[in-house]
PDB file of N, CA and C in Angstrom:
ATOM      1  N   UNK A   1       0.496  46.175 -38.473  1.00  0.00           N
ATOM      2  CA  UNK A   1      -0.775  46.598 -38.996  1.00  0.00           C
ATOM      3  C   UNK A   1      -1.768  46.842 -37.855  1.00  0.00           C
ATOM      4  N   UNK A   2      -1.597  46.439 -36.684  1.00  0.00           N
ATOM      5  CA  UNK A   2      -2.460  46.046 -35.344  1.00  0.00           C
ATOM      6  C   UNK A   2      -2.146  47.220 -34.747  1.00  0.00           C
ATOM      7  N   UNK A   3      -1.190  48.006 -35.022  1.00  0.00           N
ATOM      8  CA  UNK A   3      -1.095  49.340 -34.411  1.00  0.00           C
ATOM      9  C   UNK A   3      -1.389  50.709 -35.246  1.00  0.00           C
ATOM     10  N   UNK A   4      -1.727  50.476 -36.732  1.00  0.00           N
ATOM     11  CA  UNK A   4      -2.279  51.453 -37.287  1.00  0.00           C
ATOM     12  C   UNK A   4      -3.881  51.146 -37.380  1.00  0.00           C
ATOM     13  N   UNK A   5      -4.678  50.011 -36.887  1.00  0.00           N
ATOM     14  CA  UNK A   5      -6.222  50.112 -37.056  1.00  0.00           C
ATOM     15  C   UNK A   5      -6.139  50.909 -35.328  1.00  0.00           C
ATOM     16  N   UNK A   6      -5.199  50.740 -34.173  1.00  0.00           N
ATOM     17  CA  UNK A   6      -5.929  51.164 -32.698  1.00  0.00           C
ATOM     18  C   UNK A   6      -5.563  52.622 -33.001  1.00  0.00           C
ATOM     19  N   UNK A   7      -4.667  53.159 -34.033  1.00  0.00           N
ATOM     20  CA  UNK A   7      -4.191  54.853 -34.549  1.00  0.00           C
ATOM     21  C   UNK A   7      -5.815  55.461 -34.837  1.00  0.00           C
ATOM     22  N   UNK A   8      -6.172  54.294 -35.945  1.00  0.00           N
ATOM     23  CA  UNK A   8      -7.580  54.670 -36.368  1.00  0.00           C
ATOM     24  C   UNK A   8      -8.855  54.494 -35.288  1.00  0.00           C
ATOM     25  N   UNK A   9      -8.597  53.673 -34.532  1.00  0.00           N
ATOM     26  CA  UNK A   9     -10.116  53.352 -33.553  1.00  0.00           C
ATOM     27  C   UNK A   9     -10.098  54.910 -33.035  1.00  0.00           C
ATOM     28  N   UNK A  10      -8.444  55.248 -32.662  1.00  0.00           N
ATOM     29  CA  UNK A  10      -8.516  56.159 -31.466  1.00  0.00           C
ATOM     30  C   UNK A  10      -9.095  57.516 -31.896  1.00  0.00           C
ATOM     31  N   UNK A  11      -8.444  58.027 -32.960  1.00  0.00           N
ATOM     32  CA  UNK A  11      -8.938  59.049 -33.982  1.00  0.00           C
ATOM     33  C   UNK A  11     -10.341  59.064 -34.061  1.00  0.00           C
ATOM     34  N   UNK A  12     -10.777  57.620 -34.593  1.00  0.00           N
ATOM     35  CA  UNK A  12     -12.700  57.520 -34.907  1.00  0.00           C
ATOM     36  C   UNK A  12     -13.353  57.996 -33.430  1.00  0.00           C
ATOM     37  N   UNK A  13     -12.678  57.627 -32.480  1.00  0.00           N
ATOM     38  CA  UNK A  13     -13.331  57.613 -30.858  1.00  0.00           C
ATOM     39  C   UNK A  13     -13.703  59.423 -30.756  1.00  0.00           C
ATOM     40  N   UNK A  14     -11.780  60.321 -30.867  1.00  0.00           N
ATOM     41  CA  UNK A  14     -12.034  61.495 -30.427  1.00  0.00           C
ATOM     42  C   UNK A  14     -13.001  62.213 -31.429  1.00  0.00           C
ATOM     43  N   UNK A  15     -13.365  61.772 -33.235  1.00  0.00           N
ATOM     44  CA  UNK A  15     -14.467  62.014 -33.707  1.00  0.00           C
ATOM     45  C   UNK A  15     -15.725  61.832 -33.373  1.00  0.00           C
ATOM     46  N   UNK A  16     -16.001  60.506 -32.850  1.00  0.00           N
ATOM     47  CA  UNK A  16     -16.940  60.294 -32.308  1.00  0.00           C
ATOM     48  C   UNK A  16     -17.649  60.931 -31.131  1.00  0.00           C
ATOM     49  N   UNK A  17     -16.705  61.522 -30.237  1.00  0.00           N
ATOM     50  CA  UNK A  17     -17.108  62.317 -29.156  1.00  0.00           C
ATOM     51  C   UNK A  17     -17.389  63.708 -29.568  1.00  0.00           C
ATOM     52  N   UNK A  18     -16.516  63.917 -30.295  1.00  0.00           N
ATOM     53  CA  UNK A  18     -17.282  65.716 -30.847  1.00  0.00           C
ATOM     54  C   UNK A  18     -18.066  65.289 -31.334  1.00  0.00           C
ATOM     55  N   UNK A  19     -18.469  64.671 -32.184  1.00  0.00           N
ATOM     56  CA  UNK A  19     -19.928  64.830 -32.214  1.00  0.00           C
ATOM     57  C   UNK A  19     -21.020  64.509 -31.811  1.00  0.00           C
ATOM     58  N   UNK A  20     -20.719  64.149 -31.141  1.00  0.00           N
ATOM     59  CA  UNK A  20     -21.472  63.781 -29.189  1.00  0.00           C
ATOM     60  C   UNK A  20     -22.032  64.545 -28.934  1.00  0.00           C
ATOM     61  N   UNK A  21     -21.083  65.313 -28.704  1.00  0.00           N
ATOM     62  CA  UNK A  21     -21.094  66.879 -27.887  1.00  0.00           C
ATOM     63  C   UNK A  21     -21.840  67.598 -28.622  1.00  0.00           C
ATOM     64  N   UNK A  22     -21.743  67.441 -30.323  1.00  0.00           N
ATOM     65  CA  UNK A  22     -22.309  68.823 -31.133  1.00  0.00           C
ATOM     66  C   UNK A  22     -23.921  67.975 -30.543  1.00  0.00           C
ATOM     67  N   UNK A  23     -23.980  67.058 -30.993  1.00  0.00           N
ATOM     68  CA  UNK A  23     -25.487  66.678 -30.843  1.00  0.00           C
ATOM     69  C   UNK A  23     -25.945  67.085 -29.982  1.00  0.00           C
ATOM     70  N   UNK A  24     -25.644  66.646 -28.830  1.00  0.00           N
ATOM     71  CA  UNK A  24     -25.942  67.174 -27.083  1.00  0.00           C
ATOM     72  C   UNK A  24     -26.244  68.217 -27.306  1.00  0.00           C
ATOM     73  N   UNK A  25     -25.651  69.655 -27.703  1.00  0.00           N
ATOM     74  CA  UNK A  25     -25.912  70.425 -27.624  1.00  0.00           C
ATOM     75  C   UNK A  25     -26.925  70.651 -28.396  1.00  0.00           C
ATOM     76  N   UNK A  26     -27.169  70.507 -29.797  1.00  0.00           N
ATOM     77  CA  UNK A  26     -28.453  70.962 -30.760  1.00  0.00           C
ATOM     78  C   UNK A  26     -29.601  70.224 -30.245  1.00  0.00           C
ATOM     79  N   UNK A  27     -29.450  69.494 -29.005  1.00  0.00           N
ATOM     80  CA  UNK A  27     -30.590  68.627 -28.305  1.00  0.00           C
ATOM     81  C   UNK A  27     -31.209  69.904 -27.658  1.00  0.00           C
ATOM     82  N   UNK A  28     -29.936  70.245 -26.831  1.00  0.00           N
ATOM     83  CA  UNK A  28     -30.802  71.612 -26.003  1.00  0.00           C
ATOM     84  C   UNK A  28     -30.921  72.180 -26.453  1.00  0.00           C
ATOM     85  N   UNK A  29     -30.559  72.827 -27.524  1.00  0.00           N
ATOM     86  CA  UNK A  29     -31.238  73.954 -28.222  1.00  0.00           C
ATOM     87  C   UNK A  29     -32.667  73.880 -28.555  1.00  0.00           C
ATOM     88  N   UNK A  30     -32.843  72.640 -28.637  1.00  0.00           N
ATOM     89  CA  UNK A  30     -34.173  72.101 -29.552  1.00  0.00           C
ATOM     90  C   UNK A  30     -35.499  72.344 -27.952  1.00  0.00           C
ATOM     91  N   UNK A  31     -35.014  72.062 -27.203  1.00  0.00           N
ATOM     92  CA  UNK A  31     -35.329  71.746 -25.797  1.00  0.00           C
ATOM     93  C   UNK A  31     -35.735  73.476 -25.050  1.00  0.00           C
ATOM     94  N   UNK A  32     -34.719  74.134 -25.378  1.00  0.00           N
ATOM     95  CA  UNK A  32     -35.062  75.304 -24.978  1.00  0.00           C
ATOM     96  C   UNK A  32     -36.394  76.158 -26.043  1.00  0.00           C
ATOM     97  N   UNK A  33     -35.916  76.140 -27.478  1.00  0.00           N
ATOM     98  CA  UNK A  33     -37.047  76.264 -28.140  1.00  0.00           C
ATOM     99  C   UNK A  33     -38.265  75.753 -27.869  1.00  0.00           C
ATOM    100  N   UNK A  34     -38.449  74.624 -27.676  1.00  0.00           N
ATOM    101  CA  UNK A  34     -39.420  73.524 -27.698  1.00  0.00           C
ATOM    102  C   UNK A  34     -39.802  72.828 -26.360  1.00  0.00           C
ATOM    103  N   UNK A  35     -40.189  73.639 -25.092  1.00  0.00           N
ATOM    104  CA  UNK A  35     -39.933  73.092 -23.730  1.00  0.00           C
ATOM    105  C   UNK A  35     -41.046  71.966 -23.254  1.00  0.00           C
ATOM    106  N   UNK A  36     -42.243  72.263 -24.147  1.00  0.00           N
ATOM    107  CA  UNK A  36     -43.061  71.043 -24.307  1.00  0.00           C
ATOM    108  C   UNK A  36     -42.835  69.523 -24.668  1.00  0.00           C
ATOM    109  N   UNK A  37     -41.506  69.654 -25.102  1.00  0.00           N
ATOM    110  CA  UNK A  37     -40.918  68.111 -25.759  1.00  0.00           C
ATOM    111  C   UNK A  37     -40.284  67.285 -24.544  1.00  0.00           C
ATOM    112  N   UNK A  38     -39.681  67.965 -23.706  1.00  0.00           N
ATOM    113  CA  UNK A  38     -39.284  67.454 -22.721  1.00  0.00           C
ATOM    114  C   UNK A  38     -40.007  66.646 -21.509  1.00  0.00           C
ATOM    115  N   UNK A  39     -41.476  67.553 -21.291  1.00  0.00           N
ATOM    116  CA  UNK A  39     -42.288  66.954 -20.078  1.00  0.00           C
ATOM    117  C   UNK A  39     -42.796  65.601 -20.882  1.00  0.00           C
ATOM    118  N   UNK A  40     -43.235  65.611 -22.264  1.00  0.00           N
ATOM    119  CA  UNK A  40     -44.038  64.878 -22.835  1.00  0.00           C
ATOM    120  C   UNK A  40     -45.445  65.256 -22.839  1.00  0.00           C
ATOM    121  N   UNK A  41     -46.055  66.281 -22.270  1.00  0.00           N
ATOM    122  CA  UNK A  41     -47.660  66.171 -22.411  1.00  0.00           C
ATOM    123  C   UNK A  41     -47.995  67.113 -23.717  1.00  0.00           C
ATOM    124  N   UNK A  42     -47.785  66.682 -24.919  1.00  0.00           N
ATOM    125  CA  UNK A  42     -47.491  67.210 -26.079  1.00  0.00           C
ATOM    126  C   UNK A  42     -48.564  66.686 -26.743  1.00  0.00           C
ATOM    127  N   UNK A  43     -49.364  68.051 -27.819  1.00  0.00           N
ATOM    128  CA  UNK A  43     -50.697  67.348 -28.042  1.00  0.00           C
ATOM    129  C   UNK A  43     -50.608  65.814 -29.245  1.00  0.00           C
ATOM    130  N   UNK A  44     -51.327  64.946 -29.412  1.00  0.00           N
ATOM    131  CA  UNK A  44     -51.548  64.237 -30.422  1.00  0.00           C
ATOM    132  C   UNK A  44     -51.508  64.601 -31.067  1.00  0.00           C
ATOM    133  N   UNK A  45     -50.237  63.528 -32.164  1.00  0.00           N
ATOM    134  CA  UNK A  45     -50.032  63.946 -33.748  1.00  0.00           C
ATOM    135  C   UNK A  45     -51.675  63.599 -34.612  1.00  0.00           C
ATOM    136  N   UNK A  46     -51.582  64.850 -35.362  1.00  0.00           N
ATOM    137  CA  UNK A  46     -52.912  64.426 -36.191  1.00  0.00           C
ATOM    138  C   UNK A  46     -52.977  62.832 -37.286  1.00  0.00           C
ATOM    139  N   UNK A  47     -54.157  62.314 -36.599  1.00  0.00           N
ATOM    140  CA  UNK A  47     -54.463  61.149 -37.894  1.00  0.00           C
ATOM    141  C   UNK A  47     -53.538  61.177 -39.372  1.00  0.00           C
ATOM    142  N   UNK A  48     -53.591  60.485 -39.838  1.00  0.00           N
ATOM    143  CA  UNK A  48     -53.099  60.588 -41.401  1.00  0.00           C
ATOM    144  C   UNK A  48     -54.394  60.116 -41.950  1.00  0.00           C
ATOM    145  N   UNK A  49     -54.081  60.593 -43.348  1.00  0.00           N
ATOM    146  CA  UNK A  49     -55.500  60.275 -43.855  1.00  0.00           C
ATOM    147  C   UNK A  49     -55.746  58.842 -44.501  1.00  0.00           C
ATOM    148  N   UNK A  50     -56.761  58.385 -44.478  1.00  0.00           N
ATOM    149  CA  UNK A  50     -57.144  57.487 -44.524  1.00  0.00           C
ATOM    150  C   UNK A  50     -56.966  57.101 -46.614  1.00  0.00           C
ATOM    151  N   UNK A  51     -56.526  55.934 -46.649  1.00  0.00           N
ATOM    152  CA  UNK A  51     -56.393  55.540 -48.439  1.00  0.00           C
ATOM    153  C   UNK A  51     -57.358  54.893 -48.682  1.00  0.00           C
ATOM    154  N   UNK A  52     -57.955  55.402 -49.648  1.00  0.00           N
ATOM    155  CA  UNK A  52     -58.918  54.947 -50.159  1.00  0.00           C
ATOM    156  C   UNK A  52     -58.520  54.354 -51.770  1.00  0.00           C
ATOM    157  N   UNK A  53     -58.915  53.355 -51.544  1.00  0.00           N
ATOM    158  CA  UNK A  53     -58.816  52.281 -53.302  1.00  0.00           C
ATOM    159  C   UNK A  53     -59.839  52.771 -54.671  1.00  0.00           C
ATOM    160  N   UNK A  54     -59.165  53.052 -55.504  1.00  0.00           N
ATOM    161  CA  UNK A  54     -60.441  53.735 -56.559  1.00  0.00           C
ATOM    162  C   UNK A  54     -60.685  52.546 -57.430  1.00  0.00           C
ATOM    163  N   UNK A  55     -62.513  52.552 -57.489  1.00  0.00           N
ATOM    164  CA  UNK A  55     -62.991  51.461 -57.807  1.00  0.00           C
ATOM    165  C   UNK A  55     -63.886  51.725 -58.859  1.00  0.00           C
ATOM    166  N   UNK A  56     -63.048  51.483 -60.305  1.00  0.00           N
ATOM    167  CA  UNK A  56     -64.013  51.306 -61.560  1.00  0.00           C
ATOM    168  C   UNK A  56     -65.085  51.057 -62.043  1.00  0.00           C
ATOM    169  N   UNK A  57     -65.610  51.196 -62.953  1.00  0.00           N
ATOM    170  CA  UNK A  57     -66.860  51.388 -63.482  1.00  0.00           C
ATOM    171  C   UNK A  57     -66.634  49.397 -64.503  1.00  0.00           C
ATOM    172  N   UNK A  58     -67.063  48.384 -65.088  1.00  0.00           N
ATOM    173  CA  UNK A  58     -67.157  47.734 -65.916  1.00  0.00           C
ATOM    174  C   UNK A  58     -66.419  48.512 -67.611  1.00  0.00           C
ATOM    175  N   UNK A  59     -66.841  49.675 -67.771  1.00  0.00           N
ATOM    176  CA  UNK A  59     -67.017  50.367 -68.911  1.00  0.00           C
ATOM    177  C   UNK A  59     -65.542  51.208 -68.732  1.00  0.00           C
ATOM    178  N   UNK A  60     -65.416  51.269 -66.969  1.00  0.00           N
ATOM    179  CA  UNK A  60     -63.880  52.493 -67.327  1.00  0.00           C
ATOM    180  C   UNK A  60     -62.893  51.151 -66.971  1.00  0.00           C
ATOM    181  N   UNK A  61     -62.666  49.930 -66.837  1.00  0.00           N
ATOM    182  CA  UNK A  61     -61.926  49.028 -66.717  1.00  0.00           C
ATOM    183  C   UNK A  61     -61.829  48.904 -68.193  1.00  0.00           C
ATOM    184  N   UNK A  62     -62.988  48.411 -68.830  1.00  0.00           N
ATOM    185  CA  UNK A  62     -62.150  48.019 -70.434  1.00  0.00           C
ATOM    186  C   UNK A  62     -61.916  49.084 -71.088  1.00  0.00           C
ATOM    187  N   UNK A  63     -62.033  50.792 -70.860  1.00  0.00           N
ATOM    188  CA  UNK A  63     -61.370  51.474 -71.717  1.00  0.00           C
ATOM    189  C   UNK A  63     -59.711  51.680 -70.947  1.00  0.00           C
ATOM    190  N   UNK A  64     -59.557  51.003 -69.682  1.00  0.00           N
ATOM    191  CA  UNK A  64     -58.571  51.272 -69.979  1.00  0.00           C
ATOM    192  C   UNK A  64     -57.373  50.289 -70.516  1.00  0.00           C
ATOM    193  N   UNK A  65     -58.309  49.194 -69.759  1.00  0.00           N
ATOM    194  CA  UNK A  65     -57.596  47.650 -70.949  1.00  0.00           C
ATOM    195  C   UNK A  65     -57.656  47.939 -72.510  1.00  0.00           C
ATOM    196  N   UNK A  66     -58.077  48.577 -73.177  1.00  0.00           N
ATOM    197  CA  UNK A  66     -58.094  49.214 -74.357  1.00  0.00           C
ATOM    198  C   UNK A  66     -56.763  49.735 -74.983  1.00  0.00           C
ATOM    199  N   UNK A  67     -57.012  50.803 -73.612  1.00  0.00           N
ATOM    200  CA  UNK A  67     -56.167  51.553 -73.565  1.00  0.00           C
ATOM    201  C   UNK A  67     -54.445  51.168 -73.861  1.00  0.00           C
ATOM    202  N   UNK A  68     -54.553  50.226 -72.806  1.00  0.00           N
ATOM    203  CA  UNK A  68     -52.784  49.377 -72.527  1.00  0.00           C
ATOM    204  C   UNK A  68     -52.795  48.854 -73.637  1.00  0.00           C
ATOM    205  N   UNK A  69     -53.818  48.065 -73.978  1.00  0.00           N
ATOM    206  CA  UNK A  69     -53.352  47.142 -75.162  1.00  0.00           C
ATOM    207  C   UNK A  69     -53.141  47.810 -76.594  1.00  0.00           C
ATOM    208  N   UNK A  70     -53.363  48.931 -76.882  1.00  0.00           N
ATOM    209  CA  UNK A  70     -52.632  50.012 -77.815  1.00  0.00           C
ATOM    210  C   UNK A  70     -51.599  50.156 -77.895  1.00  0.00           C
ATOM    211  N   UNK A  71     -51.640  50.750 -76.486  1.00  0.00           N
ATOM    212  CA  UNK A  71     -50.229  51.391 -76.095  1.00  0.00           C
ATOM    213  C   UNK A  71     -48.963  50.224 -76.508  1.00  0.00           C
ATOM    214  N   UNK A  72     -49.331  49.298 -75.352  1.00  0.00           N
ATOM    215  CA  UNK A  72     -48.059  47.721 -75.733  1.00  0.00           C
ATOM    216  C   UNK A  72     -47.734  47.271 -77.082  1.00  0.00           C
ATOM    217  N   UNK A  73     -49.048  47.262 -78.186  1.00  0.00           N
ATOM    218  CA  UNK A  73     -48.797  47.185 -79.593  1.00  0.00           C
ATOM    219  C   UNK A  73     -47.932  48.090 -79.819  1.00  0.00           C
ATOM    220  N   UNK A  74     -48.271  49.521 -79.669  1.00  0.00           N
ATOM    221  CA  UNK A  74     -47.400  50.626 -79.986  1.00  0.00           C
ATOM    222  C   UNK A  74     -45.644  50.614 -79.819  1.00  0.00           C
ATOM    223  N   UNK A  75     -45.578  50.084 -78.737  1.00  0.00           N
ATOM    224  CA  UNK A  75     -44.174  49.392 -78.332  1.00  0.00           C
ATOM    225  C   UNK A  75     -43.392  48.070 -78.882  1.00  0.00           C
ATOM    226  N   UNK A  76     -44.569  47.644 -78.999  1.00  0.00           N
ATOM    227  CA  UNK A  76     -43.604  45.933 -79.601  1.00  0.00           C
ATOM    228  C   UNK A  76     -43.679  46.711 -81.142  1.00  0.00           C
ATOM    229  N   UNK A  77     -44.430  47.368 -81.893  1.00  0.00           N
ATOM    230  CA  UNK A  77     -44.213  47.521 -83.341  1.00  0.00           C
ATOM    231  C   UNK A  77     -42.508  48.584 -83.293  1.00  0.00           C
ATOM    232  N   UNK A  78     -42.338  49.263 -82.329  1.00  0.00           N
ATOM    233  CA  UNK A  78     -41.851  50.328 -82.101  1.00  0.00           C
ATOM    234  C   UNK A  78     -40.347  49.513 -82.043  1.00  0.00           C
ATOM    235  N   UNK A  79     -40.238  48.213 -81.070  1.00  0.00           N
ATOM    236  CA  UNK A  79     -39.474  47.277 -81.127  1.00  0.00           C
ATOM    237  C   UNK A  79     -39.268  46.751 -82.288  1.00  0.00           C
ATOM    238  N   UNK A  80     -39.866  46.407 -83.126  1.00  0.00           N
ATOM    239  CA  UNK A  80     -40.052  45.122 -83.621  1.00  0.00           C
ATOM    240  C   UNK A  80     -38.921  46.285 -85.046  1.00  0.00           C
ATOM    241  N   UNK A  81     -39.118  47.472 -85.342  1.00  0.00           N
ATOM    242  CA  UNK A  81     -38.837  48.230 -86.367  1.00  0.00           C
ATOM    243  C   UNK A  81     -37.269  48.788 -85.902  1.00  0.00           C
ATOM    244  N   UNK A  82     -37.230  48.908 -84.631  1.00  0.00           N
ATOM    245  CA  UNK A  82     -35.894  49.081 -84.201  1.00  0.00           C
ATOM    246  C   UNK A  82     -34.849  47.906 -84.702  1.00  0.00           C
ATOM    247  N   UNK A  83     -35.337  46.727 -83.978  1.00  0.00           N
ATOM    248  CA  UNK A  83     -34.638  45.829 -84.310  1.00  0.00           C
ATOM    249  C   UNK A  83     -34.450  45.356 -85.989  1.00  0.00           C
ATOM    250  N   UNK A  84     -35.687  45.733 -86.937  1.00  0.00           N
ATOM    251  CA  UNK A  84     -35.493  45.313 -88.504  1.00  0.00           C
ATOM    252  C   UNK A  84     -34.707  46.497 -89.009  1.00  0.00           C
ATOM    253  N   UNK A  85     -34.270  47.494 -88.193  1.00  0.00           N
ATOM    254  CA  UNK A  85     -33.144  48.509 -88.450  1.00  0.00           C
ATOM    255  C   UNK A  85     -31.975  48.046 -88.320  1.00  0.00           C
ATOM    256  N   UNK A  86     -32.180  47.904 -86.961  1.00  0.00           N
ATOM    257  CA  UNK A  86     -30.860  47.423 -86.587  1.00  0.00           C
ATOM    258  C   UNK A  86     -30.100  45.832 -87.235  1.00  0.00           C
ATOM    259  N   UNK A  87     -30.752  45.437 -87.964  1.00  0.00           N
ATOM    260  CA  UNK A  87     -30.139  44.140 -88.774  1.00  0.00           C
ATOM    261  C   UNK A  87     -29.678  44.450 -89.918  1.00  0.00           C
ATOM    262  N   UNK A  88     -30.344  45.720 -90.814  1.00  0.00           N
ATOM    263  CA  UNK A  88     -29.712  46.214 -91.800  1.00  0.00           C
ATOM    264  C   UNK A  88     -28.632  46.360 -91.604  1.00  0.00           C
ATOM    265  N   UNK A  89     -28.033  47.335 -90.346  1.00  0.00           N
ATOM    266  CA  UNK A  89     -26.669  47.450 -90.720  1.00  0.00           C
ATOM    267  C   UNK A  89     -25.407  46.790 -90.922  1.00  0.00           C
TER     268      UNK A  89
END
């Protein structure tokens, strides 16, 4: 068995090197396109934008606690009728 995993290392190895090579190469490609990447004096990536937290009103918090607590009734009744179905049968 000790001589069919070094069959496989050796195989994974000469895979491993082509694609070595493919990489290497789509490096320079990237390099010749892009000759600024190489020196490094490449301008600063722009900021990301900044997250901002959205902050409710008293009045838009309980409509939307309102809101959920509809909705969740809507579901447990929605449950509650599934399941008095599902016992009939």
């Amino acid at each position: 068995m000790a001589k069919s995993a070094d069959v496989q290392r050796k195989w994974a190895l000469v895979g491993a090197e082509a694609r070595l090579k493919e990489v290497q190469a789509e490096i320079a490609e990237i390099y010749e396109v892009f000759p600024e990447l190489r020196s490094g004096n490449r301008p600063a990536a722009p900021l990301a934008p900044s997250t901002r937290t959205r902050h409710f009103s008293p009045k838009g918090k309980a409509a939307i606690s309102d809101g959920m607590r509809k909705y969740w009734a809507r579901r447990k009744a929605a449950a509650a009728k599934a399941a008095k179905a599902g016992a009939k049968s």
